[in-house]
Protein backbone atom coordinates (compact mmCIF):
# COMPACT_ATOMS: atom_id res chain seq x y z
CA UNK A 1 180.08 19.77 112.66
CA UNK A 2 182.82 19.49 115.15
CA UNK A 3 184.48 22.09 116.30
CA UNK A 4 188.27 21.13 116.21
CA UNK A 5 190.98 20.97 118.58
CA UNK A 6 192.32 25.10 118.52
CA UNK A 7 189.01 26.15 118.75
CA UNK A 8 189.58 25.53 123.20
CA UNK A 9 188.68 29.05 124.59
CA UNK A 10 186.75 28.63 127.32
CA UNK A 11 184.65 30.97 129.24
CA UNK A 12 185.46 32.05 132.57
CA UNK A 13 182.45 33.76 134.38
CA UNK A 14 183.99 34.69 137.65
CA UNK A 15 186.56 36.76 135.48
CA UNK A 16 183.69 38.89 134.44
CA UNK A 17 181.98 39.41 137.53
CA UNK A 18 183.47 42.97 138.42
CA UNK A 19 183.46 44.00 134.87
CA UNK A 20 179.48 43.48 134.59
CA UNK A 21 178.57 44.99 137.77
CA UNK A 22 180.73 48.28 136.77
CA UNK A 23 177.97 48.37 133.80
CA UNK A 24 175.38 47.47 135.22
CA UNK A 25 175.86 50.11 137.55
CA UNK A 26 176.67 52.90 134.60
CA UNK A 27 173.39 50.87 132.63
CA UNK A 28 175.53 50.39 129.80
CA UNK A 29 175.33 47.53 127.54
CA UNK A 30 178.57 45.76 125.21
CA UNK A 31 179.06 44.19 122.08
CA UNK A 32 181.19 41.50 124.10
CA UNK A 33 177.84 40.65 125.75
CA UNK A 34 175.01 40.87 123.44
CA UNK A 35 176.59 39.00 120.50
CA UNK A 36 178.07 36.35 122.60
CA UNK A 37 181.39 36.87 122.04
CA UNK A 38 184.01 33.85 122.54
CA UNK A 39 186.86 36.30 124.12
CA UNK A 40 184.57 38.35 127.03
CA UNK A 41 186.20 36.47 130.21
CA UNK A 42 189.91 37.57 128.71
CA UNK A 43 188.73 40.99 127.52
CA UNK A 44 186.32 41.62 130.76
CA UNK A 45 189.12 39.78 133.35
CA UNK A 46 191.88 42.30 131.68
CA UNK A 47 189.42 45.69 132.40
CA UNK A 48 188.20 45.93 129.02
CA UNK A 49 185.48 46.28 127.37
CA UNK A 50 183.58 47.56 123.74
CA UNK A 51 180.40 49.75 124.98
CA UNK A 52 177.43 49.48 122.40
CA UNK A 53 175.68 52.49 122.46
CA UNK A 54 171.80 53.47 121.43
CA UNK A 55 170.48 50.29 123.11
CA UNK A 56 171.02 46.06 122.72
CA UNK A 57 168.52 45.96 119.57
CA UNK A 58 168.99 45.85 116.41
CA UNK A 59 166.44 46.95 113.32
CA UNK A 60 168.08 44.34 111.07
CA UNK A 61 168.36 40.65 110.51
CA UNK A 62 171.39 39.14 109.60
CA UNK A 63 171.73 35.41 110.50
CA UNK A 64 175.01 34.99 111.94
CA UNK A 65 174.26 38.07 114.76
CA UNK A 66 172.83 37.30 118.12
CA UNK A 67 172.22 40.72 119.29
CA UNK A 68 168.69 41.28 119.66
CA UNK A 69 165.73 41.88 117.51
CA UNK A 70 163.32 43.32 119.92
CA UNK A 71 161.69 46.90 119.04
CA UNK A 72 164.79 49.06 119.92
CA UNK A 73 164.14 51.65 122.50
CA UNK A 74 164.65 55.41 122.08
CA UNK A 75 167.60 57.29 122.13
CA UNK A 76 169.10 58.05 125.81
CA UNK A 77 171.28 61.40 125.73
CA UNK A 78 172.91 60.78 128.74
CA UNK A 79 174.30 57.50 127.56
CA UNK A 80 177.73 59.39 125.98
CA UNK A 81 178.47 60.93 129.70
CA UNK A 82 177.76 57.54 131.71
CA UNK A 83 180.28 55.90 129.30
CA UNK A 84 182.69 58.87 129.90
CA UNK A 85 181.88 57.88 133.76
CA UNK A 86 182.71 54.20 133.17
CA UNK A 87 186.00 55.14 130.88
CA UNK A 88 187.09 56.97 134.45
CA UNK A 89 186.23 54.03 136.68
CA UNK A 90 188.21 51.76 134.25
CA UNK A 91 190.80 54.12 133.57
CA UNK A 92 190.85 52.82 129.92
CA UNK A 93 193.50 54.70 127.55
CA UNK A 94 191.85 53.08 124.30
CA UNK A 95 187.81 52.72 123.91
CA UNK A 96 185.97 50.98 121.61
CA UNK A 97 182.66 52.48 120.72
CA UNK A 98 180.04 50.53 118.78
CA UNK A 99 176.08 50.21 118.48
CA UNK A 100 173.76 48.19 116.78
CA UNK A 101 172.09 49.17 113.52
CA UNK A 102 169.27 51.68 113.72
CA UNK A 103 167.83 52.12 110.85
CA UNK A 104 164.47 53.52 112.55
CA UNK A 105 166.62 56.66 113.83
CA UNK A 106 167.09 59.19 110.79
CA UNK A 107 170.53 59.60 111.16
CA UNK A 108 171.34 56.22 112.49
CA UNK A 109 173.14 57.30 115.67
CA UNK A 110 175.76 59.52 113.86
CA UNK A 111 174.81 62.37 116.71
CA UNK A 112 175.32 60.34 119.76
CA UNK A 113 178.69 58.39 118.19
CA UNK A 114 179.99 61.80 117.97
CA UNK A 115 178.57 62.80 121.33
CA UNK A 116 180.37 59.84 123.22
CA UNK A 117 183.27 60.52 121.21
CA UNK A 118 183.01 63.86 122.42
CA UNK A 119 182.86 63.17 126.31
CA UNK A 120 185.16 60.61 126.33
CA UNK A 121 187.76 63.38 125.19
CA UNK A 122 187.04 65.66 127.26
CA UNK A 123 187.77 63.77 130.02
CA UNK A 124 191.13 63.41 128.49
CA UNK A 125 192.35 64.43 125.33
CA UNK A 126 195.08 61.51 124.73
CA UNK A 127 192.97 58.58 125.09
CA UNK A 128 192.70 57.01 121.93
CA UNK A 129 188.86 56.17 120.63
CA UNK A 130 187.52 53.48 117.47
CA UNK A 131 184.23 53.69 116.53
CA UNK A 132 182.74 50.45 114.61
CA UNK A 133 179.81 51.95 113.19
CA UNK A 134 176.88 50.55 111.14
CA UNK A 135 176.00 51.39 107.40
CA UNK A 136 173.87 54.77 107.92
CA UNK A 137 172.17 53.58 105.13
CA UNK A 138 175.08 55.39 103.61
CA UNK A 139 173.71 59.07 104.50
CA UNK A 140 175.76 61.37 103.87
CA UNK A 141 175.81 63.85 106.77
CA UNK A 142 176.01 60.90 109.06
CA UNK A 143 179.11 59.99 107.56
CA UNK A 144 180.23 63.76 107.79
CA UNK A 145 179.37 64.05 111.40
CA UNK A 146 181.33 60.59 112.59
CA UNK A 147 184.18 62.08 109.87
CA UNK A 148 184.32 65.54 111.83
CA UNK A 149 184.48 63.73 115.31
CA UNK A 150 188.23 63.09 117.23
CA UNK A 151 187.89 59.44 116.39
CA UNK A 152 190.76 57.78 115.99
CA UNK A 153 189.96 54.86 113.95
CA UNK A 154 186.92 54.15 112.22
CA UNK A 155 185.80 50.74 111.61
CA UNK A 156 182.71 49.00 109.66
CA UNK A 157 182.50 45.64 109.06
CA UNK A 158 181.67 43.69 105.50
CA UNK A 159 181.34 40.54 107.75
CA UNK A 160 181.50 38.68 104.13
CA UNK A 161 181.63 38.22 100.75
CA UNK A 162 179.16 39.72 98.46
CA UNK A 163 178.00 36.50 96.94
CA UNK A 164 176.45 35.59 100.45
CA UNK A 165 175.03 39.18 101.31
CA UNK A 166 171.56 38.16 100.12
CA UNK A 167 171.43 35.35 102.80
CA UNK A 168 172.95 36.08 105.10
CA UNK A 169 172.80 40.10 105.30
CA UNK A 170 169.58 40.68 103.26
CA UNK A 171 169.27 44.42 104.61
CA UNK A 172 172.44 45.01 104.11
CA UNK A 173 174.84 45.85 100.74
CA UNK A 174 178.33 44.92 99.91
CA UNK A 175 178.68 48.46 97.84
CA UNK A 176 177.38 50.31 100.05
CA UNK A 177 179.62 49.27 102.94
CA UNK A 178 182.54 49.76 100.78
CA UNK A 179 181.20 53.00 99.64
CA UNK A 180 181.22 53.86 103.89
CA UNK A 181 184.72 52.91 103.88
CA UNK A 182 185.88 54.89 101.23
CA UNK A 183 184.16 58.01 102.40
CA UNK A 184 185.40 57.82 105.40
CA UNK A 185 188.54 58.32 104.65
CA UNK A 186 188.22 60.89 101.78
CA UNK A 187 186.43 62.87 103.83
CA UNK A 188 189.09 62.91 106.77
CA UNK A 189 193.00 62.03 105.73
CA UNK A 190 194.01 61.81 109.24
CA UNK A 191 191.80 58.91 110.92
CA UNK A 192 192.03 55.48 110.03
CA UNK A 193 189.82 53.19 108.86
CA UNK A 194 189.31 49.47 109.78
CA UNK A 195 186.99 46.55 108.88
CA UNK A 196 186.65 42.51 108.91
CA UNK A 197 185.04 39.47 107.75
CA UNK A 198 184.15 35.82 109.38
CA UNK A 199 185.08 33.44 107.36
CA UNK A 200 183.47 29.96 107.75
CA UNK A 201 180.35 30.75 106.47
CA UNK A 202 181.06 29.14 102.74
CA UNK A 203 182.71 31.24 101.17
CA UNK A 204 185.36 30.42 98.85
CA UNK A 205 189.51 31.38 98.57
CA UNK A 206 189.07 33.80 95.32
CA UNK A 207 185.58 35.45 96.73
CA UNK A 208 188.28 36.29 100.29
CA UNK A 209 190.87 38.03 98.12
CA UNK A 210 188.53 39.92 95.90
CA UNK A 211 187.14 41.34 99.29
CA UNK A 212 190.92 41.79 100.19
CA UNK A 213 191.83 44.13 96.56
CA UNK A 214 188.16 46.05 97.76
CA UNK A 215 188.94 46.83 100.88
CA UNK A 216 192.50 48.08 99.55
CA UNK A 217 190.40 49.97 96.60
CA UNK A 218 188.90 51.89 99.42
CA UNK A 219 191.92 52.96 101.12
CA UNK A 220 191.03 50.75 104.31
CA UNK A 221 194.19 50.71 106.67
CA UNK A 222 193.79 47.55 109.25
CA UNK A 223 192.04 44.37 108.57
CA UNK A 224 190.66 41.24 111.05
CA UNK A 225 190.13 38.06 110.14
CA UNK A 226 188.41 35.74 112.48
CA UNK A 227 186.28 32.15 112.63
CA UNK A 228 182.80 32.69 112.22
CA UNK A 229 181.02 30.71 115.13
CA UNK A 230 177.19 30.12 115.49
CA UNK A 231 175.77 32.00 118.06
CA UNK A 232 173.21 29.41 118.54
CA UNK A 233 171.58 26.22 116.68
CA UNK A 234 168.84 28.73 115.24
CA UNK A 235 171.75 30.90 113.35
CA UNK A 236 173.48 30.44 109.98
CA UNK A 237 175.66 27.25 110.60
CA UNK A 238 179.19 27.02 109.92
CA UNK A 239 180.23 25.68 106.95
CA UNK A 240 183.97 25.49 107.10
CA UNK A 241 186.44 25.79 110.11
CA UNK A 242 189.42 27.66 108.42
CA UNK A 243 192.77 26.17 110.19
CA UNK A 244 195.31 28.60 111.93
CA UNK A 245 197.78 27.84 109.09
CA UNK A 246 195.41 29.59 106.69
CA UNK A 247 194.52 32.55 108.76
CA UNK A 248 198.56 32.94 108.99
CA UNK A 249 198.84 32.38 105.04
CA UNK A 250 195.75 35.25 104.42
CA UNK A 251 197.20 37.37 106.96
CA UNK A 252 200.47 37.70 104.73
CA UNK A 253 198.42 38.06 101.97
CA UNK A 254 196.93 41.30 103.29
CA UNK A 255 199.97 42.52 104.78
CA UNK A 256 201.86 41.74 100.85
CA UNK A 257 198.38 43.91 99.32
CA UNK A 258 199.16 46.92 101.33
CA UNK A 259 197.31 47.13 104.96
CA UNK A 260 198.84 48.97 107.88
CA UNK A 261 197.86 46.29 110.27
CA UNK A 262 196.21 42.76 110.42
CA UNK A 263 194.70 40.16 113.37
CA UNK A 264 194.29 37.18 111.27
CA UNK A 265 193.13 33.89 113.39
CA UNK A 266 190.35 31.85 114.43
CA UNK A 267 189.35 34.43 117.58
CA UNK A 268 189.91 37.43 115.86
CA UNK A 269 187.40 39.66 116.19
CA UNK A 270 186.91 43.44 115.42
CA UNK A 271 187.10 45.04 118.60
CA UNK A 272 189.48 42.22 120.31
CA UNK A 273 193.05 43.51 121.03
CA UNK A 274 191.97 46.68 119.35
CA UNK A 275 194.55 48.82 120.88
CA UNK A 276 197.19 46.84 119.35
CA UNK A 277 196.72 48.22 115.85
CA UNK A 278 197.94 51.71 116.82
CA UNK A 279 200.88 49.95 118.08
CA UNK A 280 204.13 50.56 116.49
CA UNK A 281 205.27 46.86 114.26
């Protein structure tokens, strides 16, 4: 299928030259680069970037991701403090914290999200911090500990709708993802709480708004909507490239159903612009 005409971001490697070599130097690893994200050259040109913590592997399979599936590697304790190092040498005010699924690690990274979390405020109270965290197989005390931490906002993904969970996400569940939403917030008033699907992937108009009435069920304050786009030729294709005039029309759906903020558009992506969303209207 091919791709149309507002699909044009290109890729600009010499605007991420400085960017990588600040991580490689802290030996941190991002989202922006393991999953092959269209918007690293603007995001890594501008100083920014979304650190993935507890390694670049993931212990689960879902087709449209490109991070890897290697055997992850332990936990590293002084990763929170190297990414308080590299929050310095960017002098970031807003951080975006995320990690891969760990499933193998009993409380799926809760301790060292809260640990970053942690260091990053010490270095400075008023920077502003979003976590996008994974499922925690919905554990409870994980979801207590990331709760009790200064986050600001709190984001997981449902990447979908339900009806494709088994294909695409077979490790994962649509409940219990909404469940992690919803507990998040009951169990701290003050932070909010953020996810976002791709659409592309075959879904259909009435499956989008049900997820859009769940996500509002669960209290969930700010909402993306973005293109999904095959990683590679050995990922889930792409069924469907959704036009910008229909991300505009959903995005005034959400806004009409209730959420605080939405990025609705073809490169919208979770962590992209995330600062913008504790911006005043």
């Amino acid at each position: 299928m091919e791709k149309p005409s507002w699909l044009d971001k290109k890729l600009n490697l010499a605007a991420c030259h400085e960017m990588k070599k600040i991580l490689r130097t802290f030996k941190l690893h991002t989202v922006c680069e393991e999953s092959l994200c269209p918007n690293i050259s603007e995001c890594f040109g501008d100083g920014v970037a979304t650190f993935m913590i507890l390694g670049d592997s993931c212990t689960r399979n879902c087709k449209f991701c490109a991070v890897s599936k290697k055997e992850p590697s332990g936990i590293d304790w002084d990763e929170p403090k190297r990414i308080a190092e590299a929050v310095k040498k960017l002098n970031l005010s807003y951080i975006v914290i995320t990690s891969p699924t760990r499933d193998d690690i009993d409380d799926g990274g809760a301790e060292i999200f809260y640990s970053t979390i942690e260091e990053i405020k010490n270095l400075d109270s008023s920077k502003k911090v979003e976590i996008l965290i994974p499922d925690f197989l919905g554990k409870t005390d994980s979801l207590i500990k990331v709760a009790n931490s200064k986050a600001d906002v709190m984001g997981h993904n449902l990447e979908t709708v339900p009806n494709l969970y088994a294909d695409i996400r077979p490790q994962a569940s649509y409940e219990r993802s909404l469940s992690v939403l919803k507990t998040l917030k009951q169990l701290n008033k003050n932070i909010f709480t953020k996810s976002g699907i791709m659409l592309g992937l075959g879904e259909e108009e009435k499956q989008i708004m049900d997820v859009l009435h769940d996500l509002r069920c669960a209290d969930c304050d700010f909402l993306t909507l973005g293109q999904y786009l095959a990683p590679s030729l050995n990922h889930y294709p792409v069924r469907e490239y959704i036009t910008p005039a229909k991300f505009l029309s959903l995005e005034k759906v959400a806004y009409s159903l209730g959420f605080k903020k939405v990025k609705s558009s073809p490169y919208s992506r979770s962590s992209y612009l995330a600062s913008q969303f504790l911006k005043p209207a």
